[in-house]
C-alpha atoms as a PDB file:
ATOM      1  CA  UNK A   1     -96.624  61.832  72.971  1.00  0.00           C
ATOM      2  CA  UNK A   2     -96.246  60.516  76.600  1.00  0.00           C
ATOM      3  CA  UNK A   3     -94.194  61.724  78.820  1.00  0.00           C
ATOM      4  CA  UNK A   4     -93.746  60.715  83.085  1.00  0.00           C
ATOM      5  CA  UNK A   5     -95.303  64.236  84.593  1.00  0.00           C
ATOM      6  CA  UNK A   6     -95.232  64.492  88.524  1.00  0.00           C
ATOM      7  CA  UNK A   7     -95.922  67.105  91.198  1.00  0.00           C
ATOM      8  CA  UNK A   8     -95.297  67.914  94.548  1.00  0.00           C
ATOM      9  CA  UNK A   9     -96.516  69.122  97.496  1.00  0.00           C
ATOM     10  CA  UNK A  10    -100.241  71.148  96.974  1.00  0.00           C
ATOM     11  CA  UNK A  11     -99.300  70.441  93.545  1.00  0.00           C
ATOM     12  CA  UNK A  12    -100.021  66.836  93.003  1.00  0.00           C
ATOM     13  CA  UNK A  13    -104.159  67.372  93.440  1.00  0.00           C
ATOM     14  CA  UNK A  14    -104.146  68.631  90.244  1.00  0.00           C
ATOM     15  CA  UNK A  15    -102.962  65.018  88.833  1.00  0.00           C
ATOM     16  CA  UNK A  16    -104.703  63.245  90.920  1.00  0.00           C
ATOM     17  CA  UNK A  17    -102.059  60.887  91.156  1.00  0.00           C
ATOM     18  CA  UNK A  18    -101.227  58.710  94.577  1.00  0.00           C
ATOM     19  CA  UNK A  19     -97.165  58.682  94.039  1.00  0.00           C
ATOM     20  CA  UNK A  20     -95.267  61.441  92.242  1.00  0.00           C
ATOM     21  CA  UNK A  21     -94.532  60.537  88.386  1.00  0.00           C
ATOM     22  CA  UNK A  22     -97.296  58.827  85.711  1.00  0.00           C
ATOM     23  CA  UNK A  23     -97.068  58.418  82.395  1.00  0.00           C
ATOM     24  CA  UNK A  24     -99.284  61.401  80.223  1.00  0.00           C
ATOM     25  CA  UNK A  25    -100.376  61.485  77.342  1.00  0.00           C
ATOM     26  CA  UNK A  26     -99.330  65.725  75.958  1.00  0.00           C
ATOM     27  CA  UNK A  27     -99.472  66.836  72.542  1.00  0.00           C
ATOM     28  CA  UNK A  28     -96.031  67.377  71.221  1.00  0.00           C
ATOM     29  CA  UNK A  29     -96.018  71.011  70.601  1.00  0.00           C
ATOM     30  CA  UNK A  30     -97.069  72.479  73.990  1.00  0.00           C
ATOM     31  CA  UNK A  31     -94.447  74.175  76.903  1.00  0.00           C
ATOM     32  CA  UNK A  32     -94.479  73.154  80.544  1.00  0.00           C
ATOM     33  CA  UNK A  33     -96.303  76.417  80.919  1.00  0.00           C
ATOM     34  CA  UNK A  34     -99.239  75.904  78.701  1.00  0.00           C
ATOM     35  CA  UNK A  35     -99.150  72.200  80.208  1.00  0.00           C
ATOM     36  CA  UNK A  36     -99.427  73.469  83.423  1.00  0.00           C
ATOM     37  CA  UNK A  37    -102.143  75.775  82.754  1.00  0.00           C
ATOM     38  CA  UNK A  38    -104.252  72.661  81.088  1.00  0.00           C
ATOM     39  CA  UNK A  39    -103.742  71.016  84.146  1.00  0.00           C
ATOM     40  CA  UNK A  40    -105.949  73.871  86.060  1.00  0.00           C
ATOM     41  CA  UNK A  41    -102.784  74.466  88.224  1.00  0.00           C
ATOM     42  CA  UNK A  42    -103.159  78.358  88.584  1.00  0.00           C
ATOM     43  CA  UNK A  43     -99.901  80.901  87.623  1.00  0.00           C
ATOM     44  CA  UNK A  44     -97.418  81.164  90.183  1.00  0.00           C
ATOM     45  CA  UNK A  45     -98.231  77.965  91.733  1.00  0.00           C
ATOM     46  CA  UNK A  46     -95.021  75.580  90.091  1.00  0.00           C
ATOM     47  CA  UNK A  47     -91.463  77.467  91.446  1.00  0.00           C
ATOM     48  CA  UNK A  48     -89.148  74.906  89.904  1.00  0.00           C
ATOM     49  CA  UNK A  49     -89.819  72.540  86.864  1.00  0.00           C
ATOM     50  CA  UNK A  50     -86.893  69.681  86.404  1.00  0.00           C
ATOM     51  CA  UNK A  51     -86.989  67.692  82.750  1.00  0.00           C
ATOM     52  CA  UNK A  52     -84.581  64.782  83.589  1.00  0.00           C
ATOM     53  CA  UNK A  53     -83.295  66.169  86.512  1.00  0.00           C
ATOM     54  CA  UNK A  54     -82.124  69.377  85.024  1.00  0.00           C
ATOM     55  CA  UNK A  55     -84.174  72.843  86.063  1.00  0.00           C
ATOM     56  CA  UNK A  56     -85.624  73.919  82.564  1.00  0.00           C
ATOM     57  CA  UNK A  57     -87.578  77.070  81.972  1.00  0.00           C
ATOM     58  CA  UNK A  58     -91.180  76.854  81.789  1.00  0.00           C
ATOM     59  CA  UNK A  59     -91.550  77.281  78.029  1.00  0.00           C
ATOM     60  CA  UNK A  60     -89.405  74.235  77.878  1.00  0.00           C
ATOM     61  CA  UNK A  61     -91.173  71.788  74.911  1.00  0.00           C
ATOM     62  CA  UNK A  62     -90.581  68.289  76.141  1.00  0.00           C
ATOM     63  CA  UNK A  63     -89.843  65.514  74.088  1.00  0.00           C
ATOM     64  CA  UNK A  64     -91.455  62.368  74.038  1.00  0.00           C
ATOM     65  CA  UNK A  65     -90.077  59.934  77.395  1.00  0.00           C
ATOM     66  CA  UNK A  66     -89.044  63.166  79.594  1.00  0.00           C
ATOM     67  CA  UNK A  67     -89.697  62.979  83.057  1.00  0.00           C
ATOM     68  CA  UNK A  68     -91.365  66.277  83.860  1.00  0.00           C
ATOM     69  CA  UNK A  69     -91.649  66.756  87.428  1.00  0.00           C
ATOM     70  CA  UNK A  70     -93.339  69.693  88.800  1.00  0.00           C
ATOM     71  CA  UNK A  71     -92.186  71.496  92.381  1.00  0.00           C
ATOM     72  CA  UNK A  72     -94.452  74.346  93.882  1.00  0.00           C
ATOM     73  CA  UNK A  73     -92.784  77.348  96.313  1.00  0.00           C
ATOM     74  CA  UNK A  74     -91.211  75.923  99.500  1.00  0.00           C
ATOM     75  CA  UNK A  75     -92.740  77.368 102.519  1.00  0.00           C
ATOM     76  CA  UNK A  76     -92.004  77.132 106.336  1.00  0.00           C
ATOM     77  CA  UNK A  77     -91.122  78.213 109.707  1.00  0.00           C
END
């Protein structure tokens, strides 16, 4: 099922993507978290995850068309 998955900050290396949000191809029976973790992106490292603008927990199943995007910790000084 595809869904639009983006990251942010340190995150988006692990898409490899060049602007935040592409269209992915996920099975339909995985969480954000085991999403995440196929993705390489190590535990800890996403702080929020927003389906369609709305915070959703990380075991969260999307459906097919969400748009998934992926925040890390906010740091500074």
């Amino acid at each position: 099922m595809k869904v639009k998955l983006g990251a942010y900050g340190i995150l988006r290396g692990y898409l490899g993507e060049s602007e935040p949000g592409q269209e992915t191809e996920v099975a339909p029976d995985k969480s954000i978290r085991q999403i995440i973790a196929e993705l390489g992106i190590p535990d800890g490292m996403v702080m929020i995850a927003s389906v369609n603008d709305q915070q959703q927990n990380l075991d969260y199943i999307p459906k097919a068309g969400d748009d998934i995007k992926l925040i890390p910790p906010i740091s500074g000084g």
